[in-house]
C-alpha atoms as a PDB file:
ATOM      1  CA  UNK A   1    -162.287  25.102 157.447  1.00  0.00           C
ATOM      2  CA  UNK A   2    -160.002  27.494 155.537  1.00  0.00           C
ATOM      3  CA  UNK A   3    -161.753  29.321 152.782  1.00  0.00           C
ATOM      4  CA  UNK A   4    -159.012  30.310 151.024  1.00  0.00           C
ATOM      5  CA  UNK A   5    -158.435  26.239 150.485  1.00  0.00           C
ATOM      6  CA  UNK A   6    -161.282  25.457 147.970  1.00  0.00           C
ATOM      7  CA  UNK A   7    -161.455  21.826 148.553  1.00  0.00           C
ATOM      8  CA  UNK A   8    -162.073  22.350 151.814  1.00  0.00           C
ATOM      9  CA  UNK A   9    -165.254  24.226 150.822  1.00  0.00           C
ATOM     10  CA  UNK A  10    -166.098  21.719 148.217  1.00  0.00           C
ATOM     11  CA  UNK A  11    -165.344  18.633 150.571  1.00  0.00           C
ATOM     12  CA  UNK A  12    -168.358  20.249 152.501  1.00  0.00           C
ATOM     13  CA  UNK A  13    -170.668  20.103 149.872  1.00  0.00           C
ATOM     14  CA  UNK A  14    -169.990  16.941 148.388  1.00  0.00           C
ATOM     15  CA  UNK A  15    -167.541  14.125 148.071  1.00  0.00           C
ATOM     16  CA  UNK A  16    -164.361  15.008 145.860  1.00  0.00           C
ATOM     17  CA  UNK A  17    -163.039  13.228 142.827  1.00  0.00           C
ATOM     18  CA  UNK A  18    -159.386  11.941 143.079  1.00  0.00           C
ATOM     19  CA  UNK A  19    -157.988  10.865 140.205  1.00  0.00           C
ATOM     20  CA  UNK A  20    -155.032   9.003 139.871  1.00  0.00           C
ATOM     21  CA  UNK A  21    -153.343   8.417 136.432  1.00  0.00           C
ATOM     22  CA  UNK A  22    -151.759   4.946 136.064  1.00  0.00           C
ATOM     23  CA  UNK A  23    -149.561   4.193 132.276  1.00  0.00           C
ATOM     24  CA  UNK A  24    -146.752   1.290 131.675  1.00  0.00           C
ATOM     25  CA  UNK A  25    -144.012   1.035 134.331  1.00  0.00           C
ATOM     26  CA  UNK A  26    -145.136   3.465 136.653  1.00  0.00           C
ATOM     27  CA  UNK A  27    -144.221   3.174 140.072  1.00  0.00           C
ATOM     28  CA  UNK A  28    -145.948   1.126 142.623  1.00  0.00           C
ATOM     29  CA  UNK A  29    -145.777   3.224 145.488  1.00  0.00           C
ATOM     30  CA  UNK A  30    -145.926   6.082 143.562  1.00  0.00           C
ATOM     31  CA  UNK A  31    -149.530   5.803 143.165  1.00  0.00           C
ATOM     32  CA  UNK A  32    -150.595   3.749 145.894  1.00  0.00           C
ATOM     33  CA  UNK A  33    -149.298   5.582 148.415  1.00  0.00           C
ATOM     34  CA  UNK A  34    -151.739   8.370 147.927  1.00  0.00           C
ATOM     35  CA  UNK A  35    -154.442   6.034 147.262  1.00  0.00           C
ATOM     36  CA  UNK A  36    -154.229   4.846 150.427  1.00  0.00           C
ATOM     37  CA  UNK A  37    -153.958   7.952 151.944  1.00  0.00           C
ATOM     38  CA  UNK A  38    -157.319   9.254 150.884  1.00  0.00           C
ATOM     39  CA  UNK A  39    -159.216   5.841 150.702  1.00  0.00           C
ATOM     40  CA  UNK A  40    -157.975   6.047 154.724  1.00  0.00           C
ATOM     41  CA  UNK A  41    -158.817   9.761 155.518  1.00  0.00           C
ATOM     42  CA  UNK A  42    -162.356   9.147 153.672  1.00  0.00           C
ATOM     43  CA  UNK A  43    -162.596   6.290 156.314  1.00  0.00           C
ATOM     44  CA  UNK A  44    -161.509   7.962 159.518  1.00  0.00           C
ATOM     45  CA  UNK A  45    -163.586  11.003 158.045  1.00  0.00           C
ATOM     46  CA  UNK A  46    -166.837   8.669 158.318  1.00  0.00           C
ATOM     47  CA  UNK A  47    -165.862   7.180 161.521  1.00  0.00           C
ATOM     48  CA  UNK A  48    -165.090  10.655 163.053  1.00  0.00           C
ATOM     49  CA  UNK A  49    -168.593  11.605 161.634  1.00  0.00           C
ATOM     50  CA  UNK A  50    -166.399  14.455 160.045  1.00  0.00           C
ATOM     51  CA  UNK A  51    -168.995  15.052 157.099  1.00  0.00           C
ATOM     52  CA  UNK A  52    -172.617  13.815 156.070  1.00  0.00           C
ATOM     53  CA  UNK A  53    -170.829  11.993 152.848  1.00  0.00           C
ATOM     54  CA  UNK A  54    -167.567  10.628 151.809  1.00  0.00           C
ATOM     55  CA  UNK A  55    -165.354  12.967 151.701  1.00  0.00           C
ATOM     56  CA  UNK A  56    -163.488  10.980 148.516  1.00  0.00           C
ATOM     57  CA  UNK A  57    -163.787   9.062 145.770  1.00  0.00           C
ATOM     58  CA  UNK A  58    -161.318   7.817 143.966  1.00  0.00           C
ATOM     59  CA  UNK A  59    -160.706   6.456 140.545  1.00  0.00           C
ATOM     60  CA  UNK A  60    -157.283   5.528 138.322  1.00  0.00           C
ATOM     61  CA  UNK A  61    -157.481   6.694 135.102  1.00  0.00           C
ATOM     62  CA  UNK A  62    -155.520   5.255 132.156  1.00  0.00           C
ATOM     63  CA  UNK A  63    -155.319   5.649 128.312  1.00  0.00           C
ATOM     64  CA  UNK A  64    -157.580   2.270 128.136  1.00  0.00           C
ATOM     65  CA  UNK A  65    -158.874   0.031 130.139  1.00  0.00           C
ATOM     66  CA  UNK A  66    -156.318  -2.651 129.097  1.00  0.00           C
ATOM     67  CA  UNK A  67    -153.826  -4.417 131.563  1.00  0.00           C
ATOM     68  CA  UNK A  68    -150.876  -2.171 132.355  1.00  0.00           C
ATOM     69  CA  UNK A  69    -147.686  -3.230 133.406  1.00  0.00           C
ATOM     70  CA  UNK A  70    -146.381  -1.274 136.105  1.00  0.00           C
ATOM     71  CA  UNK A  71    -142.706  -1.177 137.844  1.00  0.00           C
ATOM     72  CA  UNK A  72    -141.578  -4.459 138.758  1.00  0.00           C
ATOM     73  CA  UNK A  73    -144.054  -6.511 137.055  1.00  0.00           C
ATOM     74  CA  UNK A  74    -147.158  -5.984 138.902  1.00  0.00           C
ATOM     75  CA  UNK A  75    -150.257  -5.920 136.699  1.00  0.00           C
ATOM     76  CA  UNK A  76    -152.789  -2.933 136.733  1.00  0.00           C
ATOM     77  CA  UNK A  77    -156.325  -2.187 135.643  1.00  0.00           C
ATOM     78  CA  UNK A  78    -157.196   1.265 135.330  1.00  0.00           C
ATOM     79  CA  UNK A  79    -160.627   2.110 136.655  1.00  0.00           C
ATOM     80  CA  UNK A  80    -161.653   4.101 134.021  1.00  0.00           C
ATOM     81  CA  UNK A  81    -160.182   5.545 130.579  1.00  0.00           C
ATOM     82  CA  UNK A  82    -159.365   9.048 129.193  1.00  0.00           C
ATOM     83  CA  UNK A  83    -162.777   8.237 126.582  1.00  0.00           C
ATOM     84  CA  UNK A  84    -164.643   7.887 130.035  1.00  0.00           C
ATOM     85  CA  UNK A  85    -163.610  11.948 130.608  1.00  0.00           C
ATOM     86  CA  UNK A  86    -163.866  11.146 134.119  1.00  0.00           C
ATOM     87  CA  UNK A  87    -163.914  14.442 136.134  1.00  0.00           C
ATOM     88  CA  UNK A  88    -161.276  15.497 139.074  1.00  0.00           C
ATOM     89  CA  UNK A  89    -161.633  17.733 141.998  1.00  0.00           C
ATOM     90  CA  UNK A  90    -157.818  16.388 142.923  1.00  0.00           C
ATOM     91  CA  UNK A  91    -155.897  14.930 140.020  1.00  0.00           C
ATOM     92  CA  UNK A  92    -152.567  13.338 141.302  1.00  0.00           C
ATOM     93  CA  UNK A  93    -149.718  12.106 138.284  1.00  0.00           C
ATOM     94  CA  UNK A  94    -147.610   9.782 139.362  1.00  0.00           C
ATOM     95  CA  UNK A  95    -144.333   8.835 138.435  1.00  0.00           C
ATOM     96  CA  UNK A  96    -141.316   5.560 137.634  1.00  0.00           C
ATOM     97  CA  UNK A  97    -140.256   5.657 133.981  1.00  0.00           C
ATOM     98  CA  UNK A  98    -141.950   7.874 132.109  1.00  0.00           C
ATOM     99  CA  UNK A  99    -140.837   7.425 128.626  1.00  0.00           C
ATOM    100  CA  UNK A 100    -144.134   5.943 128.116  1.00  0.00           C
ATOM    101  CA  UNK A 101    -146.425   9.533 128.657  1.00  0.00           C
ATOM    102  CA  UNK A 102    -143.727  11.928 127.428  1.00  0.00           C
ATOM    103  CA  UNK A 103    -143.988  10.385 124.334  1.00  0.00           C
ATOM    104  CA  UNK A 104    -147.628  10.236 124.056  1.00  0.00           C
ATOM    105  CA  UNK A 105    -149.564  12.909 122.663  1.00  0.00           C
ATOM    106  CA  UNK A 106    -152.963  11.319 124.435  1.00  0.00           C
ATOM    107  CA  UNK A 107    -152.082  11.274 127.938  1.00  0.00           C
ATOM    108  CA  UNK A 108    -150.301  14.875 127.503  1.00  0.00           C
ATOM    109  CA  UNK A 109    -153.545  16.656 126.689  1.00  0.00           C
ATOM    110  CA  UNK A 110    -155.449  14.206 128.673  1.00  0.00           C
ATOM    111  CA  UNK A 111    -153.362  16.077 131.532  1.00  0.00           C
ATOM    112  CA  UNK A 112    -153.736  18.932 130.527  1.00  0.00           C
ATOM    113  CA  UNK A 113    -157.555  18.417 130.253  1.00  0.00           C
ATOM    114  CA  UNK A 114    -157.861  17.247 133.771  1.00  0.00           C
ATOM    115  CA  UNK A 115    -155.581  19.524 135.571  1.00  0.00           C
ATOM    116  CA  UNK A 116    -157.449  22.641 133.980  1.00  0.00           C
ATOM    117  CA  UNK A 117    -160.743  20.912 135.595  1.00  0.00           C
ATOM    118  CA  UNK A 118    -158.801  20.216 138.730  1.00  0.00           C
ATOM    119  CA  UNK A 119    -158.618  22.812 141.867  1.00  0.00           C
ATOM    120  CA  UNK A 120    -155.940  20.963 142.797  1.00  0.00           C
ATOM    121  CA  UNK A 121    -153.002  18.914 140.301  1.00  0.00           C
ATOM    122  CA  UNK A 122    -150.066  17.058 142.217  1.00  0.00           C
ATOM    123  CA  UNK A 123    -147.487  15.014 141.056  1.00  0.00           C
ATOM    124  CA  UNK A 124    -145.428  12.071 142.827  1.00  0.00           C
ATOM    125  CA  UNK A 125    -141.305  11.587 141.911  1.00  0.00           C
ATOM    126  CA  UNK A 126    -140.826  11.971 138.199  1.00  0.00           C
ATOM    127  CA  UNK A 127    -144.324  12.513 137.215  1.00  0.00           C
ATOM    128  CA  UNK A 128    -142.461  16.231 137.385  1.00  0.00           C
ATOM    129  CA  UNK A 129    -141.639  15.432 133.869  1.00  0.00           C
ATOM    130  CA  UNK A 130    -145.343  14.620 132.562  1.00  0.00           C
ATOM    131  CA  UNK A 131    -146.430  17.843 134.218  1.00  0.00           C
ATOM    132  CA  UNK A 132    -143.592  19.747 132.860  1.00  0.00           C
ATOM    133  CA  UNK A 133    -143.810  18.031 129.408  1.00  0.00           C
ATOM    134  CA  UNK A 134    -147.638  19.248 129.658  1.00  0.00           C
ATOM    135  CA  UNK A 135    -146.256  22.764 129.844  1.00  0.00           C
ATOM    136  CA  UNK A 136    -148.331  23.062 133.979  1.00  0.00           C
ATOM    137  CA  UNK A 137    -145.482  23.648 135.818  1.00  0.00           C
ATOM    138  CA  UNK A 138    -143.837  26.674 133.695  1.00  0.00           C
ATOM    139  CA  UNK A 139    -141.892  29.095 135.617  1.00  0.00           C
ATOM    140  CA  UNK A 140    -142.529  27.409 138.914  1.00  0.00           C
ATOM    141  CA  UNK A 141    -140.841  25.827 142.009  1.00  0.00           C
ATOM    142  CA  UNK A 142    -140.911  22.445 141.808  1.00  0.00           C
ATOM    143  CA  UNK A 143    -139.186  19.161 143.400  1.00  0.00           C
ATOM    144  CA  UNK A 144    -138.968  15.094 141.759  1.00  0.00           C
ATOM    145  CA  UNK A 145    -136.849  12.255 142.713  1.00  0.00           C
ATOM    146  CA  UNK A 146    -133.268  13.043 144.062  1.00  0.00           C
ATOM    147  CA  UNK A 147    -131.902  11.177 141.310  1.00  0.00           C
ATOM    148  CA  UNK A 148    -133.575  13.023 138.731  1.00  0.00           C
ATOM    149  CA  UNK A 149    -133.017  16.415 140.060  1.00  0.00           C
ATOM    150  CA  UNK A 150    -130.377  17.310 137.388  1.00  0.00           C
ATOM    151  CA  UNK A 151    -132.501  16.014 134.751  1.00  0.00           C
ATOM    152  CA  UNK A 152    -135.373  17.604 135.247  1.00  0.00           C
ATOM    153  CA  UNK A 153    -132.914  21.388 135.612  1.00  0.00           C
ATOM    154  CA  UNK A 154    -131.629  20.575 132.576  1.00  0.00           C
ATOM    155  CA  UNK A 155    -135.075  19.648 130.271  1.00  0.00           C
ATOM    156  CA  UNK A 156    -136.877  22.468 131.463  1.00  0.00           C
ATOM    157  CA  UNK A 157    -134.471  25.107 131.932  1.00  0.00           C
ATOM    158  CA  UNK A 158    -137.086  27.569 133.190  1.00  0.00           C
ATOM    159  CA  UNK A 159    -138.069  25.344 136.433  1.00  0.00           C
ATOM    160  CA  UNK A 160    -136.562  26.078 139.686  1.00  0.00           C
ATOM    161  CA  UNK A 161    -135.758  22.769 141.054  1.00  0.00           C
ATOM    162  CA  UNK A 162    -135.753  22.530 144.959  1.00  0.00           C
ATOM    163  CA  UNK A 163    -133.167  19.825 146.455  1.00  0.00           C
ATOM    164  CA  UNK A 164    -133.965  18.294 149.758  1.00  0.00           C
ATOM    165  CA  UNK A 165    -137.674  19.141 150.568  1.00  0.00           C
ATOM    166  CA  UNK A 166    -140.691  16.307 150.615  1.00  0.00           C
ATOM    167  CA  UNK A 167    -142.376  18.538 148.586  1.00  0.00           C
ATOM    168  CA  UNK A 168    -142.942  21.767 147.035  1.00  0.00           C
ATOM    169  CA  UNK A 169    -146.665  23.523 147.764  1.00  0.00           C
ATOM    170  CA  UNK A 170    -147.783  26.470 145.664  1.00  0.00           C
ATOM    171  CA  UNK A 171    -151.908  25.826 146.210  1.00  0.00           C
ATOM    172  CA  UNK A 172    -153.216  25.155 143.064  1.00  0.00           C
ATOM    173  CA  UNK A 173    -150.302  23.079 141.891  1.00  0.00           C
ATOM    174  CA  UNK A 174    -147.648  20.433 144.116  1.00  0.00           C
ATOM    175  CA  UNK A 175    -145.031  17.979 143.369  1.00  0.00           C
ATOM    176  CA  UNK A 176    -143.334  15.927 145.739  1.00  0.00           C
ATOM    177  CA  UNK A 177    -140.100  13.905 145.870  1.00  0.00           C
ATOM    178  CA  UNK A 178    -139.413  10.644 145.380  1.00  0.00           C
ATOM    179  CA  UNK A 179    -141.689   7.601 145.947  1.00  0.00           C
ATOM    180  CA  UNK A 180    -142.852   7.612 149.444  1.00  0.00           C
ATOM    181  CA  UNK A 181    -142.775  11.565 149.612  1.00  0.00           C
ATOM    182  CA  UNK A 182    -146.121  11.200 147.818  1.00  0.00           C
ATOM    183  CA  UNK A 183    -147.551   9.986 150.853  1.00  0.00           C
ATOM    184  CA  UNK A 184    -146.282  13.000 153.039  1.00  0.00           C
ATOM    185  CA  UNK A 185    -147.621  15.298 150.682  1.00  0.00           C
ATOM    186  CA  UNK A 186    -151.128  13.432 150.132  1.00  0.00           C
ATOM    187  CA  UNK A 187    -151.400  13.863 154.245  1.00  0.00           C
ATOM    188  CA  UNK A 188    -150.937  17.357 153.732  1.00  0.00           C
ATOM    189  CA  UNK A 189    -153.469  17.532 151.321  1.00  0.00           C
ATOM    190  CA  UNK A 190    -155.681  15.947 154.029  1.00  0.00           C
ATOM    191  CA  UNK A 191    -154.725  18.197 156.154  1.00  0.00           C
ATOM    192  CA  UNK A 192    -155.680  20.924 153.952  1.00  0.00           C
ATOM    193  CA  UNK A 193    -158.849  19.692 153.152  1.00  0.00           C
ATOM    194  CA  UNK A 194    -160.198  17.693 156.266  1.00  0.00           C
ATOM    195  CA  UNK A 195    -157.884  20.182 158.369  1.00  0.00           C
ATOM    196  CA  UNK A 196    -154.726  18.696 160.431  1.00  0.00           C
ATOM    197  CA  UNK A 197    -156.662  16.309 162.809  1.00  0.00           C
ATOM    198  CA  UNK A 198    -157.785  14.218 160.066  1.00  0.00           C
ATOM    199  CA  UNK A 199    -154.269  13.979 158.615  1.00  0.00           C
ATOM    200  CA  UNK A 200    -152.929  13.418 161.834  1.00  0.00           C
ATOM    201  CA  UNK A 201    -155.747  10.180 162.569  1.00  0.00           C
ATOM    202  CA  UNK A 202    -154.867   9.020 158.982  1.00  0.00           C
ATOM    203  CA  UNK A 203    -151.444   8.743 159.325  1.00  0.00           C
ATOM    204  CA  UNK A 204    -152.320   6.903 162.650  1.00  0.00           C
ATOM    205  CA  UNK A 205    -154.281   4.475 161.435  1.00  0.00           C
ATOM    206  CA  UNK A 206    -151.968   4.121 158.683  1.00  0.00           C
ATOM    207  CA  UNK A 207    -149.013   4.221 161.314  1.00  0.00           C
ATOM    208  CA  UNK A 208    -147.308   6.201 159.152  1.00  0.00           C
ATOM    209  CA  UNK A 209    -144.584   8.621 161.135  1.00  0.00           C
ATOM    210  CA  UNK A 210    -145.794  11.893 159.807  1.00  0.00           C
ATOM    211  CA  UNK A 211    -145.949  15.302 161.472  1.00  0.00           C
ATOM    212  CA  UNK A 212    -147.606  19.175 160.249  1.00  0.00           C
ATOM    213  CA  UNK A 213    -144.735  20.404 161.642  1.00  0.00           C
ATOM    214  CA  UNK A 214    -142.775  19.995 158.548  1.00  0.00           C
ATOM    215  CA  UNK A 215    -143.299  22.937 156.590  1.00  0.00           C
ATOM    216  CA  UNK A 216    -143.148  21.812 153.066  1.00  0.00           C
ATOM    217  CA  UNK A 217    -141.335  24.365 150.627  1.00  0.00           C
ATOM    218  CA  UNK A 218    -143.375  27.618 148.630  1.00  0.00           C
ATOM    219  CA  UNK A 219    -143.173  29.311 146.026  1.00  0.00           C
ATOM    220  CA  UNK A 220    -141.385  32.269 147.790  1.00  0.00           C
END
C-alpha cells in the first residue's frame, strides 16, 4: 500500500464511492469504459480475497433521474441525481459533446461540489472542458481528445495541453485522452489503489492489452 496514495488507505477501511457523471450526448465509452474497469477490479479484488469488503461502489450521477440521451442514440438512466448529493471518494467526468454541461450552471457547481469532496477527480476526452469550465484544472497539465487539443489551448489559455500521452497524472487531479484512454487511465487508478497486480488481473480478465510500464505524463 502506498501511503502517500490516500485511496489506497481509504480502500482499506472501507469500500470507495465512484461516481460517474452521465448528461445528453455524452460518450458511450467514455463512461463505460471506466465503469467497467472498477466494477471488474472490485470483482477480481473479492476473488483475490484482496480486502474484507468491496473495494468499489459505483454510481452515475446526473442532473435528474430522467432518460438521457447519450452519443449515438443509446438511452441512459442515471443512478442517482445531483438533489441525491451523492458522495465520491473517486469522481470521474466524462466526455462527447459537451455543449450540454458548459452551458449549465447546475452541473458546473455540481462539479465543483463533488470534486472538492473527492480525493481523487478524473476526466475522460473532452470532459477537459467541464473541468476547465469548472475553473479545477487552472494552471495545470492536462490532456483531451486529439481532435480537441487546439480547442481546449485556445479556451483556456492558461492550461498546458500535452499532445500524445494516454493521460496526464498530477495525484489529486487526471485527465486522459480520447475515448478508450479512459480505460488506461482507470487501470492506473487501480493500480494506484489496489496496487499494480490488481490492475494487471483486471485488465486480464477484461483482456484488455494494458501494461504499468507506460509512464503516464506529470506535472513536471
Amino acid at each position: 500500500m502506498d501511503k502517500h496514495e490516500p485511496l489506497a488507505a481509504r480502500v482499506h477501511q472501507r469500500t470507495l464511492e465512484v461516481g460517474i457523471l452521465l448528461f445528453p450526448e455524452v460518450e458511450i465509452l467514455d463512461f463505460a469504459g471506466p465503469y467497467e474497469v472498477f466494477s471488474v477490479a472490485a470483482r477480481v479484488a473479492r476473488r483475490d480475497r484482496l480486502l474484507a469488503h468491496d473495494a468499489f461502489r459505483l454510481r452515475s450521477i446526473a442532473a435528474e433521474r430522467t432518460l438521457i440521451r447519450a452519443r449515438h442514440g443509446l438511452r441512459l438512466m442515471a443512478d442517482a441525481d445531483f438533489a441525491d448529493e451523492p458522495a465520491c471518494d473517486l469522481l470521474i467526468v466524462p466526455g462527447g459533446v459537451v455543449d450540454q454541461p458548459l452551458s449549465d450552471p447546475a452541473t458546473l457547481a455540481w462539479v465543483r461540489q463533488a470534486a472538492a469532496q473527492a480525493a481523487v477527480t478524473a476526466s475522460v476526452c473532452t470532459g477537459a472542458f467541464i473541468l476547465a469550465e469548472a475553473g479545477l484544472l487552472a494552471g495545470q497539465r492536462v490532456t483531451t481528445h486529439w481532435e480537441d487539443i487546439a480547442d481546449l489551448r485556445s479556451r483556456y489559455p492558461d492550461l498546458t495541453v500535452a499532445e500524445s500521452v494516454p493521460f496526464v497524472d498530477l495525484g489529486a487531479t487526471l485527465t486522459s485522452a480520447g475515448i478508450s484512454a479512459g480505460i488506461a487511465m482507470s487501470l492506473h487508478l487501480v493500480a494506484r489503489i489496489l496496487g499494480p497486480q490488481a490492475a494487471r488481473a483486471t485488465a486480464r480478465q477484461m483482456q484488455y492489452d494494458w501494461t504499468d510500464s507506460v509512464q503516464p505524463l506529470g506535472g513536471g
